[in-house]
C-alpha atoms as a PDB file:
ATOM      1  CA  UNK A   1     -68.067-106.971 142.956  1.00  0.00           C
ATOM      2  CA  UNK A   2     -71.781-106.711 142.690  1.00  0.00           C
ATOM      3  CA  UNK A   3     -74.113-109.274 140.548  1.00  0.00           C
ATOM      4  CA  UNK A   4     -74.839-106.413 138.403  1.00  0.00           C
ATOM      5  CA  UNK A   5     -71.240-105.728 137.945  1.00  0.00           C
ATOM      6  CA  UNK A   6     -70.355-109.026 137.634  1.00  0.00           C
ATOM      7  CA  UNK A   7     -72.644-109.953 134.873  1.00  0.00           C
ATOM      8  CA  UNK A   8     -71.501-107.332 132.246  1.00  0.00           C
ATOM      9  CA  UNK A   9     -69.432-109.413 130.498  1.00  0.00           C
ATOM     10  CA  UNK A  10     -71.231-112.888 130.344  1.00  0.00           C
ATOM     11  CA  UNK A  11     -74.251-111.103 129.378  1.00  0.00           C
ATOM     12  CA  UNK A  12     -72.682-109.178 126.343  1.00  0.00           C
ATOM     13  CA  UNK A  13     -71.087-112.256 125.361  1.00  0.00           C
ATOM     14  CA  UNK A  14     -74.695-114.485 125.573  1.00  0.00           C
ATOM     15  CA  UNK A  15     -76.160-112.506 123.842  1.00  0.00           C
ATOM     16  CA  UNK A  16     -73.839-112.283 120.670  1.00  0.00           C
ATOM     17  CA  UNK A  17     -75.584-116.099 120.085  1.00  0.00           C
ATOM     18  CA  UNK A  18     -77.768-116.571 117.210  1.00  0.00           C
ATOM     19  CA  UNK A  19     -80.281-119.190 119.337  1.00  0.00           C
ATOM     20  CA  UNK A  20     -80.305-118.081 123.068  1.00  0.00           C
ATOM     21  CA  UNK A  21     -82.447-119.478 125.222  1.00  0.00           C
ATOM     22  CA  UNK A  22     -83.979-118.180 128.619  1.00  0.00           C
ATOM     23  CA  UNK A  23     -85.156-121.103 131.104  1.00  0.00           C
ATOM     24  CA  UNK A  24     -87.062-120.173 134.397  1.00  0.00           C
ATOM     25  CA  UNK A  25     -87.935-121.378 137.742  1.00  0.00           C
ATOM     26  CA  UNK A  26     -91.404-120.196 138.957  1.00  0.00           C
ATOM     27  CA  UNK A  27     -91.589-120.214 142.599  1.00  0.00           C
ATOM     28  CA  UNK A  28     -89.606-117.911 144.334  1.00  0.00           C
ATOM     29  CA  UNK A  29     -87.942-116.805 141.380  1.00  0.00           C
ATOM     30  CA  UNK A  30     -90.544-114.808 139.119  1.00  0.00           C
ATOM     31  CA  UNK A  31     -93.165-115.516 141.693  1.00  0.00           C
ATOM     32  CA  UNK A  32     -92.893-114.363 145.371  1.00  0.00           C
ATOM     33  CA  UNK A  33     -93.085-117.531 148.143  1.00  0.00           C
ATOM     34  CA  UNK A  34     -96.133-117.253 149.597  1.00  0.00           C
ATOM     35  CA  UNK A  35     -97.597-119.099 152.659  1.00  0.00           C
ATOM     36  CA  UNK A  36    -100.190-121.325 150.772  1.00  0.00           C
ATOM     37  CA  UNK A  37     -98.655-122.329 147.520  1.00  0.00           C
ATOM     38  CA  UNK A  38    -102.476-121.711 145.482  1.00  0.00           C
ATOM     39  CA  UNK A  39    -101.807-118.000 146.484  1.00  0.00           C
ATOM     40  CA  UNK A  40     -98.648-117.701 144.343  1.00  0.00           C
ATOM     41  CA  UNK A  41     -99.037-115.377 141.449  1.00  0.00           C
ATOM     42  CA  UNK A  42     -96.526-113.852 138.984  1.00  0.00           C
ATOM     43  CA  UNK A  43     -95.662-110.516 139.292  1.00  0.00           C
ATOM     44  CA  UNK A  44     -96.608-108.422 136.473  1.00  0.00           C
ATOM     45  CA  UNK A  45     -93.146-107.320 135.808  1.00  0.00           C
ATOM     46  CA  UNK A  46     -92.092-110.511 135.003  1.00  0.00           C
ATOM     47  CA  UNK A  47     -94.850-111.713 132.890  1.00  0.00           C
ATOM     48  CA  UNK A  48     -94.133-108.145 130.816  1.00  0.00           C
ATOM     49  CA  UNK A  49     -90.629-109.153 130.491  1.00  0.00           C
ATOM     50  CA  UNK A  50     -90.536-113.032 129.590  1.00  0.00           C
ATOM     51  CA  UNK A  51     -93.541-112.118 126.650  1.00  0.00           C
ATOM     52  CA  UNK A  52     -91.020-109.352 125.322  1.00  0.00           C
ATOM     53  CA  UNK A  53     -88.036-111.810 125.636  1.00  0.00           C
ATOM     54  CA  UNK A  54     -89.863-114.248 123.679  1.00  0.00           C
ATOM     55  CA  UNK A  55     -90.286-112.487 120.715  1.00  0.00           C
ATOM     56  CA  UNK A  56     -86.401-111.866 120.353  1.00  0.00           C
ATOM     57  CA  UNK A  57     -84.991-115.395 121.639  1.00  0.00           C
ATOM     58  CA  UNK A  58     -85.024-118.536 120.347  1.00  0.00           C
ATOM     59  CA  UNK A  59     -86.408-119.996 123.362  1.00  0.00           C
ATOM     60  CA  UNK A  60     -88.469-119.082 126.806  1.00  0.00           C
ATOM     61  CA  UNK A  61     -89.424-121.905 129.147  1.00  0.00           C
ATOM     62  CA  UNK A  62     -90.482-122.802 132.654  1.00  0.00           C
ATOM     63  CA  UNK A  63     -89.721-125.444 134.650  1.00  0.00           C
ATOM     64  CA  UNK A  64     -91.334-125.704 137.373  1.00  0.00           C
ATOM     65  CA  UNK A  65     -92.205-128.538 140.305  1.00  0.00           C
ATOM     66  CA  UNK A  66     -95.834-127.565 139.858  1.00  0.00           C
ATOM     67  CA  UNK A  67     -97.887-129.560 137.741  1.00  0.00           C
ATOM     68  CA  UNK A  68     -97.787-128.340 133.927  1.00  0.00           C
ATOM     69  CA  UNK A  69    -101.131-127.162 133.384  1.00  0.00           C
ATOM     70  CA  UNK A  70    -101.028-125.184 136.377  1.00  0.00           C
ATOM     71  CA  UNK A  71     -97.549-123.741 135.873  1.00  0.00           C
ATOM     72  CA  UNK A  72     -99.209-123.081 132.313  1.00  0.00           C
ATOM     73  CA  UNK A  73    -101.984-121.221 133.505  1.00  0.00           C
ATOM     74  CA  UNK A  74    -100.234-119.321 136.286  1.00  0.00           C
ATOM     75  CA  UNK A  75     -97.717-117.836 134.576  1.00  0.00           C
ATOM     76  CA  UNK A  76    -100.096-117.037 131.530  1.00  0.00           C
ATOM     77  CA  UNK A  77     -97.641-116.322 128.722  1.00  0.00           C
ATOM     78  CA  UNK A  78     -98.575-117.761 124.894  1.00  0.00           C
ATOM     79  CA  UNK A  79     -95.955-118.873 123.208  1.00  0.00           C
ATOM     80  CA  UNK A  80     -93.484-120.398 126.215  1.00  0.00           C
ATOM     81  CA  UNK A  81     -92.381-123.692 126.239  1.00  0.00           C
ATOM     82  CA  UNK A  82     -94.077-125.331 129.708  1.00  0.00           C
ATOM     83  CA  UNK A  83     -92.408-128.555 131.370  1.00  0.00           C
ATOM     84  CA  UNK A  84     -94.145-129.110 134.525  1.00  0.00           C
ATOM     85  CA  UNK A  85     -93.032-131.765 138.031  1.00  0.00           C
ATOM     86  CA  UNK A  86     -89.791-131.106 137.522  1.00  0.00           C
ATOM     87  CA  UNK A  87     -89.665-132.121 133.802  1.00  0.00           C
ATOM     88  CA  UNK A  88     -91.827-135.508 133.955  1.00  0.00           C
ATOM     89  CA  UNK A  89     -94.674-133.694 131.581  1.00  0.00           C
ATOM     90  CA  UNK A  90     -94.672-131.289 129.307  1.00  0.00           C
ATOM     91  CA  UNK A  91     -97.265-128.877 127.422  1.00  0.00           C
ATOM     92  CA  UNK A  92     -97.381-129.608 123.789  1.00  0.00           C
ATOM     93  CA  UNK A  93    -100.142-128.831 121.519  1.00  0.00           C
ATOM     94  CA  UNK A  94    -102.252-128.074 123.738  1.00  0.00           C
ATOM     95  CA  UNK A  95    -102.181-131.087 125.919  1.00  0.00           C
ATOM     96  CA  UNK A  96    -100.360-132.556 128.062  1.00  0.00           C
ATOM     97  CA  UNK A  97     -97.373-135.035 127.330  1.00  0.00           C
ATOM     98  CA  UNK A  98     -96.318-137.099 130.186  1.00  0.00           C
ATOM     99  CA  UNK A  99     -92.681-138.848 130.516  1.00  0.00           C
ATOM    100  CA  UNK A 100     -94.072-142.277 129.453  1.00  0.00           C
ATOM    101  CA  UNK A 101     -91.472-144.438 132.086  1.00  0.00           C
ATOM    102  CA  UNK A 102     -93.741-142.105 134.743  1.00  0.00           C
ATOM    103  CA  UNK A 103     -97.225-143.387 134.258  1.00  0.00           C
ATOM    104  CA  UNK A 104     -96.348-146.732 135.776  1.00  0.00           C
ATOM    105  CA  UNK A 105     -95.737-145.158 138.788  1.00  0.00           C
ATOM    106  CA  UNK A 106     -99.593-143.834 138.985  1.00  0.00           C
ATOM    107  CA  UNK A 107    -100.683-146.751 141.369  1.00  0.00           C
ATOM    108  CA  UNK A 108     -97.465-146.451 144.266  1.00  0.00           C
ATOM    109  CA  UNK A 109     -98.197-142.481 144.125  1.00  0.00           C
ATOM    110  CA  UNK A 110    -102.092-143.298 145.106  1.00  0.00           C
ATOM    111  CA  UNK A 111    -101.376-145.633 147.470  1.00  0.00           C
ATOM    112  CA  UNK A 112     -98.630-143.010 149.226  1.00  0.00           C
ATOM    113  CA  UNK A 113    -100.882-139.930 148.848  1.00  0.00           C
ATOM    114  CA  UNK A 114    -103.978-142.255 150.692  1.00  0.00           C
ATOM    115  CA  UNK A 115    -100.634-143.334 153.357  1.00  0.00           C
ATOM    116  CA  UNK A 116     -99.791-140.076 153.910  1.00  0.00           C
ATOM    117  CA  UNK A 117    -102.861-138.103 154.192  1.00  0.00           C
ATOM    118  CA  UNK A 118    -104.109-139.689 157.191  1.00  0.00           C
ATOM    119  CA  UNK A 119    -101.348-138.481 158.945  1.00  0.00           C
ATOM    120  CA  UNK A 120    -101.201-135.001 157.900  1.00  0.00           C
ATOM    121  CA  UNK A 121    -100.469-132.688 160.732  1.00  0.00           C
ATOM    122  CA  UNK A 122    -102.694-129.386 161.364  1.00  0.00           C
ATOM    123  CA  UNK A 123    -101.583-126.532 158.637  1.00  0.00           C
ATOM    124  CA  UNK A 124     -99.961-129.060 156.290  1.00  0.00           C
ATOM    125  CA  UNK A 125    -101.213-129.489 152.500  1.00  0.00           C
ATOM    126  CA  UNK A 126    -101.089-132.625 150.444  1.00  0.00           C
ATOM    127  CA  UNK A 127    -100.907-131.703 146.915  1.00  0.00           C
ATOM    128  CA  UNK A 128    -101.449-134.762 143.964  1.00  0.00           C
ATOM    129  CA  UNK A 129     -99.466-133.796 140.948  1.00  0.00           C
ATOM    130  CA  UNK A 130    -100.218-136.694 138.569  1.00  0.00           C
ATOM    131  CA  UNK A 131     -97.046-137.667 138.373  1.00  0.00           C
ATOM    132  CA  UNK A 132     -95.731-136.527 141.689  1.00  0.00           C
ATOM    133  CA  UNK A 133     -96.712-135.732 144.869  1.00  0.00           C
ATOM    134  CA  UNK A 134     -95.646-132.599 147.358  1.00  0.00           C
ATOM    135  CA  UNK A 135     -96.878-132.113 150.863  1.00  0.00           C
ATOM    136  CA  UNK A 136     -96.399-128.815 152.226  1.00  0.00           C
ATOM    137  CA  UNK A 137     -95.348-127.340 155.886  1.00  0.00           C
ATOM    138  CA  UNK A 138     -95.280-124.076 155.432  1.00  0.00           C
ATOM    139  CA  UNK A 139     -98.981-123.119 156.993  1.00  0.00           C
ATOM    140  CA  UNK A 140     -98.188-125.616 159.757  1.00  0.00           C
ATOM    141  CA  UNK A 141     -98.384-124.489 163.361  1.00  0.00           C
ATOM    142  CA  UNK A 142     -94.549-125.337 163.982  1.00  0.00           C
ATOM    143  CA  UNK A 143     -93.139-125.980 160.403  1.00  0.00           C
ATOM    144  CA  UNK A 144     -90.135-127.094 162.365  1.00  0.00           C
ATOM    145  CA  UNK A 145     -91.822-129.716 164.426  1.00  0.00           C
ATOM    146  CA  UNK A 146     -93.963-130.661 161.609  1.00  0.00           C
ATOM    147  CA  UNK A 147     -90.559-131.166 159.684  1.00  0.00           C
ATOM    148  CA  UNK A 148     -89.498-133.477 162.170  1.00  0.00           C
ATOM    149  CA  UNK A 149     -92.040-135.161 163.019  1.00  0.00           C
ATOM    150  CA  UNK A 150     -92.927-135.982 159.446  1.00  0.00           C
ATOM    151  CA  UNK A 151     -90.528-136.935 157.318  1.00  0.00           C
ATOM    152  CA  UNK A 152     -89.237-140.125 158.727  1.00  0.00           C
ATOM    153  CA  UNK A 153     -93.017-140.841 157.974  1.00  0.00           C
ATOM    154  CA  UNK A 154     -93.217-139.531 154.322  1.00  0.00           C
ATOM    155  CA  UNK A 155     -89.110-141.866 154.037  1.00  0.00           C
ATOM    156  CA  UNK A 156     -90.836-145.061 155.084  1.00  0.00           C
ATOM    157  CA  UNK A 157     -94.147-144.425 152.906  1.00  0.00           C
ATOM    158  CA  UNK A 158     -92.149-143.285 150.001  1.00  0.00           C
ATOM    159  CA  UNK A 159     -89.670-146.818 150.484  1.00  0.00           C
ATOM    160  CA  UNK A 160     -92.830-149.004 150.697  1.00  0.00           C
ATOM    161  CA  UNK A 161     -94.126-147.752 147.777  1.00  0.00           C
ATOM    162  CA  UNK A 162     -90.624-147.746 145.667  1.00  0.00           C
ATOM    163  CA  UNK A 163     -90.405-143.835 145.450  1.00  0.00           C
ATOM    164  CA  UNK A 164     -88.362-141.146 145.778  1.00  0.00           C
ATOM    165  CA  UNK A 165     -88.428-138.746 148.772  1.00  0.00           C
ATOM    166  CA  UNK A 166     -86.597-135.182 147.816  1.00  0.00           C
ATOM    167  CA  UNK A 167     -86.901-131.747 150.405  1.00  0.00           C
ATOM    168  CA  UNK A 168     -87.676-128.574 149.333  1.00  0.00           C
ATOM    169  CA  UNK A 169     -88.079-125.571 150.913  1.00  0.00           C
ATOM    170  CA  UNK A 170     -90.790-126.568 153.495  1.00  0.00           C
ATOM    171  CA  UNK A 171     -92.293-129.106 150.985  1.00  0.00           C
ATOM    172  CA  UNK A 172     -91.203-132.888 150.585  1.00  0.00           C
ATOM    173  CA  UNK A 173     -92.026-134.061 147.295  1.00  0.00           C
ATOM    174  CA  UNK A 174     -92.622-138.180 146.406  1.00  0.00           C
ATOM    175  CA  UNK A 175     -91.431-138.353 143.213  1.00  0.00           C
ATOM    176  CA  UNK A 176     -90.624-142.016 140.693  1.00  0.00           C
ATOM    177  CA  UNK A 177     -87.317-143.384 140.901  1.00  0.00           C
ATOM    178  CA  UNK A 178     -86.463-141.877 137.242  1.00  0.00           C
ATOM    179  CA  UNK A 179     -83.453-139.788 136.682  1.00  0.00           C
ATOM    180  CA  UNK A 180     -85.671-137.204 135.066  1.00  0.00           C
ATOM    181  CA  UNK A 181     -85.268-133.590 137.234  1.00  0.00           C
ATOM    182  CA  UNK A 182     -84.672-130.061 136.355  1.00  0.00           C
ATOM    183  CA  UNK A 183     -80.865-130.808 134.487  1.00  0.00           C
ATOM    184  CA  UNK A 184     -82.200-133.374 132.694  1.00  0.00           C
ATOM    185  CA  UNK A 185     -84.966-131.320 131.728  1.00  0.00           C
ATOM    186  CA  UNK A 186     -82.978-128.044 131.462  1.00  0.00           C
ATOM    187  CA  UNK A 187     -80.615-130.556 128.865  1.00  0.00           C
ATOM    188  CA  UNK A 188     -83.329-131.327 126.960  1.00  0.00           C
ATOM    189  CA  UNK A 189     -84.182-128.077 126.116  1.00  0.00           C
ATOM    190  CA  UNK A 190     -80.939-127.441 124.890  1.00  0.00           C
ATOM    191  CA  UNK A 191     -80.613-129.730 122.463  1.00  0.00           C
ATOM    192  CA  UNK A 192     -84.460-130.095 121.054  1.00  0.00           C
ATOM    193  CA  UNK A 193     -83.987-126.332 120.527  1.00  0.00           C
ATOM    194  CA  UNK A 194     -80.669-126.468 119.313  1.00  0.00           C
ATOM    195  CA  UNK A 195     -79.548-123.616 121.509  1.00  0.00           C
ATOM    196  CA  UNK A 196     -75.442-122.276 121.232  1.00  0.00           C
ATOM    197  CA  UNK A 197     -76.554-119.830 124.220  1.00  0.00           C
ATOM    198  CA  UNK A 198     -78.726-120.776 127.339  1.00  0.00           C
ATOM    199  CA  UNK A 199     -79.852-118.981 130.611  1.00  0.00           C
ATOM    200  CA  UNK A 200     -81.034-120.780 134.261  1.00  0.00           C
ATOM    201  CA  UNK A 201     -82.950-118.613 136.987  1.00  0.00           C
ATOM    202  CA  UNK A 202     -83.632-120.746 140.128  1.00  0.00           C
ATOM    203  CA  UNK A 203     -83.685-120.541 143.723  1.00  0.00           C
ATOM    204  CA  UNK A 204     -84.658-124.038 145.347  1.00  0.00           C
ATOM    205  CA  UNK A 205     -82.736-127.590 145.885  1.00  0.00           C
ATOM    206  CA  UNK A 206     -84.408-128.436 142.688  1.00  0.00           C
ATOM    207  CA  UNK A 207     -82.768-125.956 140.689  1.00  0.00           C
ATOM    208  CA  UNK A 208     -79.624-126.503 141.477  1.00  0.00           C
ATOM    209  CA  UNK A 209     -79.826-129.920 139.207  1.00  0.00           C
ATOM    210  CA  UNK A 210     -80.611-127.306 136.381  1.00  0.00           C
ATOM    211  CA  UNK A 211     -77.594-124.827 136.992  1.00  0.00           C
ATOM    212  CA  UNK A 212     -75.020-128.064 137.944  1.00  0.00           C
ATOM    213  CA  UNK A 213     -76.425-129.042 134.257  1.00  0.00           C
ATOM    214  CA  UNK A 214     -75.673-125.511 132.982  1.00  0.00           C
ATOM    215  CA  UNK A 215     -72.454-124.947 134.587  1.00  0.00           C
ATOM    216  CA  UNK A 216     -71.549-128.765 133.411  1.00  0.00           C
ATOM    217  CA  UNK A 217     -72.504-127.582 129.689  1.00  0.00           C
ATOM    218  CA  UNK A 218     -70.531-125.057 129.670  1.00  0.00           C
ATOM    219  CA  UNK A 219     -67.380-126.386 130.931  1.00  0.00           C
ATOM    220  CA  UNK A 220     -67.665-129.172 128.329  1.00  0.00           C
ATOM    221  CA  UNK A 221     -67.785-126.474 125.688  1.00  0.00           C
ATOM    222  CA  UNK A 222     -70.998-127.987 124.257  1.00  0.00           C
ATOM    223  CA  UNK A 223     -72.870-124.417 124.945  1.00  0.00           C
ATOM    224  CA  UNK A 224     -72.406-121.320 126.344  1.00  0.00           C
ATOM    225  CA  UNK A 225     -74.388-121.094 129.548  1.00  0.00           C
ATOM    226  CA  UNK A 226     -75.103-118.739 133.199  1.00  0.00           C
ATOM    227  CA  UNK A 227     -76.245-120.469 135.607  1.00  0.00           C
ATOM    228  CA  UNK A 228     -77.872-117.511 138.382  1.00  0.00           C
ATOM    229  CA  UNK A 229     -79.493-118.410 141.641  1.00  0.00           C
ATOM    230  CA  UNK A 230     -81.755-116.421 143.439  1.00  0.00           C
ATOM    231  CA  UNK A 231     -81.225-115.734 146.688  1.00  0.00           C
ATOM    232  CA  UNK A 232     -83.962-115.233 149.624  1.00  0.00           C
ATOM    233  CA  UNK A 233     -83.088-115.562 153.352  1.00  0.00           C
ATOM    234  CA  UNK A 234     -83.140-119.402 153.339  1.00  0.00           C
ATOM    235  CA  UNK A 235     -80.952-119.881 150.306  1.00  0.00           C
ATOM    236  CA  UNK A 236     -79.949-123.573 149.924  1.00  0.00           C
ATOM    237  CA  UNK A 237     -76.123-124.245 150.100  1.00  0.00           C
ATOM    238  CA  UNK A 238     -76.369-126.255 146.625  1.00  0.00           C
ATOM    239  CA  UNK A 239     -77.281-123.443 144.916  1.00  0.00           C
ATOM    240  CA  UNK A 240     -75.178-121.082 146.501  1.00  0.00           C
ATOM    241  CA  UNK A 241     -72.838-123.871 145.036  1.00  0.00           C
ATOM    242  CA  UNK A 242     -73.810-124.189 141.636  1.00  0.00           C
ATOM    243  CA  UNK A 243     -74.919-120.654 140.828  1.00  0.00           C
ATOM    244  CA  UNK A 244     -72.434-118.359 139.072  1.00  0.00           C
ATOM    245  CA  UNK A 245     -74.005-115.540 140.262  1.00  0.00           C
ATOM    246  CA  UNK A 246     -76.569-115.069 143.019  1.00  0.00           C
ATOM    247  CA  UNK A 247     -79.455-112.041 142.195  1.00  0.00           C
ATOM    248  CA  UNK A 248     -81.936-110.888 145.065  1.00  0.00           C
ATOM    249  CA  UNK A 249     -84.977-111.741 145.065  1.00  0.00           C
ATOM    250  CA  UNK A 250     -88.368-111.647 142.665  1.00  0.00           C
ATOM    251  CA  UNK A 251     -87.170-108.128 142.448  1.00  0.00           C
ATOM    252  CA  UNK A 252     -83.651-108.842 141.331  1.00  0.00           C
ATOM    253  CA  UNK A 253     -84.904-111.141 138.640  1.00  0.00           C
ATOM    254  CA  UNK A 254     -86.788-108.767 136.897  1.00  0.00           C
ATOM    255  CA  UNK A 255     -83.983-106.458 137.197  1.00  0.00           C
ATOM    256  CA  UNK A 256     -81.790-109.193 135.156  1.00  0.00           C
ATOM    257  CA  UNK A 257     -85.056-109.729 132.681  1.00  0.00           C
ATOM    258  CA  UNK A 258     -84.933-106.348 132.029  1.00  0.00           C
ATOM    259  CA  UNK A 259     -81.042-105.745 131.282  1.00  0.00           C
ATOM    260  CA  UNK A 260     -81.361-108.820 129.307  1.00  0.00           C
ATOM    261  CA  UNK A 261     -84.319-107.376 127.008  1.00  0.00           C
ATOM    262  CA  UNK A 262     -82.312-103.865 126.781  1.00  0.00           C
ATOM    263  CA  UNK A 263     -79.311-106.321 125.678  1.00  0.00           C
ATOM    264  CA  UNK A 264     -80.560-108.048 123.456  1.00  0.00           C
ATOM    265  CA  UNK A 265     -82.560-105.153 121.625  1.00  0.00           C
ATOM    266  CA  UNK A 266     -78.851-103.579 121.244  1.00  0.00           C
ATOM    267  CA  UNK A 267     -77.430-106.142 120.001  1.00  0.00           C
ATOM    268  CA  UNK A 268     -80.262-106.472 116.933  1.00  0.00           C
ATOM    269  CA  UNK A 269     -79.732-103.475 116.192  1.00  0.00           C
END
């Protein structure tokens, strides 16, 4: 059975809800991977779709790893709920409202970014988040090498400093030892929007923290959730895990934004 298929029913049934929410991923879900991550941009398609969607659900959000004001500005849609490094800030009123157990951490992520960029091989980008950091591998000369030749470096700088090291796709990110990520973020959503109905989009490690969360909702019977992945050639096994469904690609997102608009203009109806 395809995705398509395969979503028929849970989609009809989501969006029967009175207060259904949408929550997205960014990168490489409504915004193709790119080589160098300032390059990223939104495709069209998906912007149309998640400004159409907001005007008939209760809630749209992103969460992404990038920092919130530039998740804000990137994806460029009023009226979205924005929680930015992987739910330690979020965009409210028009400013920015940081997880207040993360400031303290401000000091150990200068000292690691001033560690770390000294030994920053050729290609790779090191990327201060405020209340994270990510270094990227992508661009490097041998991403593979780089890889290996860097992250026992980035492990001992991020255990000196009392951090966090977690990988990404071709990014390691130095993060505070909080148990704030994606599911806790994706949780919070839930409930400060009082949502009976939610939806997860993701396609990275960090995502699959936000569709364990969804699937874990749902089984509990607190809400009814569908957790999809997206999947690209280099598809992480935990989300392969955690995803009820897998859709393809950038492309195959905005093919699910756009049965879930015709849905749930049908069902107002």
């Amino acid at each position: 059975m395809d995705w398509q298929t395969y979503l028929e029913g849970p989609l009809q049934t989501l969006v029967r809800h009175g207060r259904l929410g949408l929550i997205t991923d960014v990168d490489g879900t409504i915004s193709p991977i790119v080589p160098d991550p300032d390059a990223a941009r939104v495709t069209p398609r998906a912007r149309e779709l998640l400004a159409a969607l907001r005007a008939r659900l209760a809630l749209v959000a992103v969460i992404s790893g990038r920092a919130v004001d530039d998740v804000r500005q990137r994806v460029g849609v009023p009226g979205l709920v924005y929680v930015g490094n992987h739910g330690l800030e979020t965009w409210v009123d028009g400013a920015i409202r940081f997880a207040p157990e993360a400031l303290t951490y401000r000091p150990a992520l200068e000292a690691a970014r001033d560690a770390l960029r000294a030994d920053l091989l050729p290609g790779m980008q090191l990327e201060d988040k405020g209340a994270t950091l990510s270094v990227h591998y992508r661009r490097a000369d041998d991403p593979a090498a780089a890889e290996a030749i860097f992250v026992p470096r980035a492990e001992t700088v991020a255990t000196e400093h009392g951090l966090h090291l977690y990988r990404g796709r071709m990014v390691l990110e130095l993060r505070p030892p909080l148990n704030i990520n994606k599911g806790t973020a994706f949780r919070r959503l839930v409930q400060e929007h009082a949502l009976d109905g939610a939806i997860y989009l993701g396609d990275d490690t960090t995502d699959a923290d936000a569709l364990r969360a969804a699937r874990e909702l749902r089984d509990s019977g607190a809400v009814d959730t569908l957790a999809l992945g997206v999947e690209s050639d280099d598809t992480p096994d935990s989300v392969r895990a955690y995803a009820d469904a897998l859709v393809p690609g950038v492309a195959g997102v905005e093919s699910f934004l756009a049965r879930l608009l015709s849905a749930v203009s049908a069902s107002s109806t």
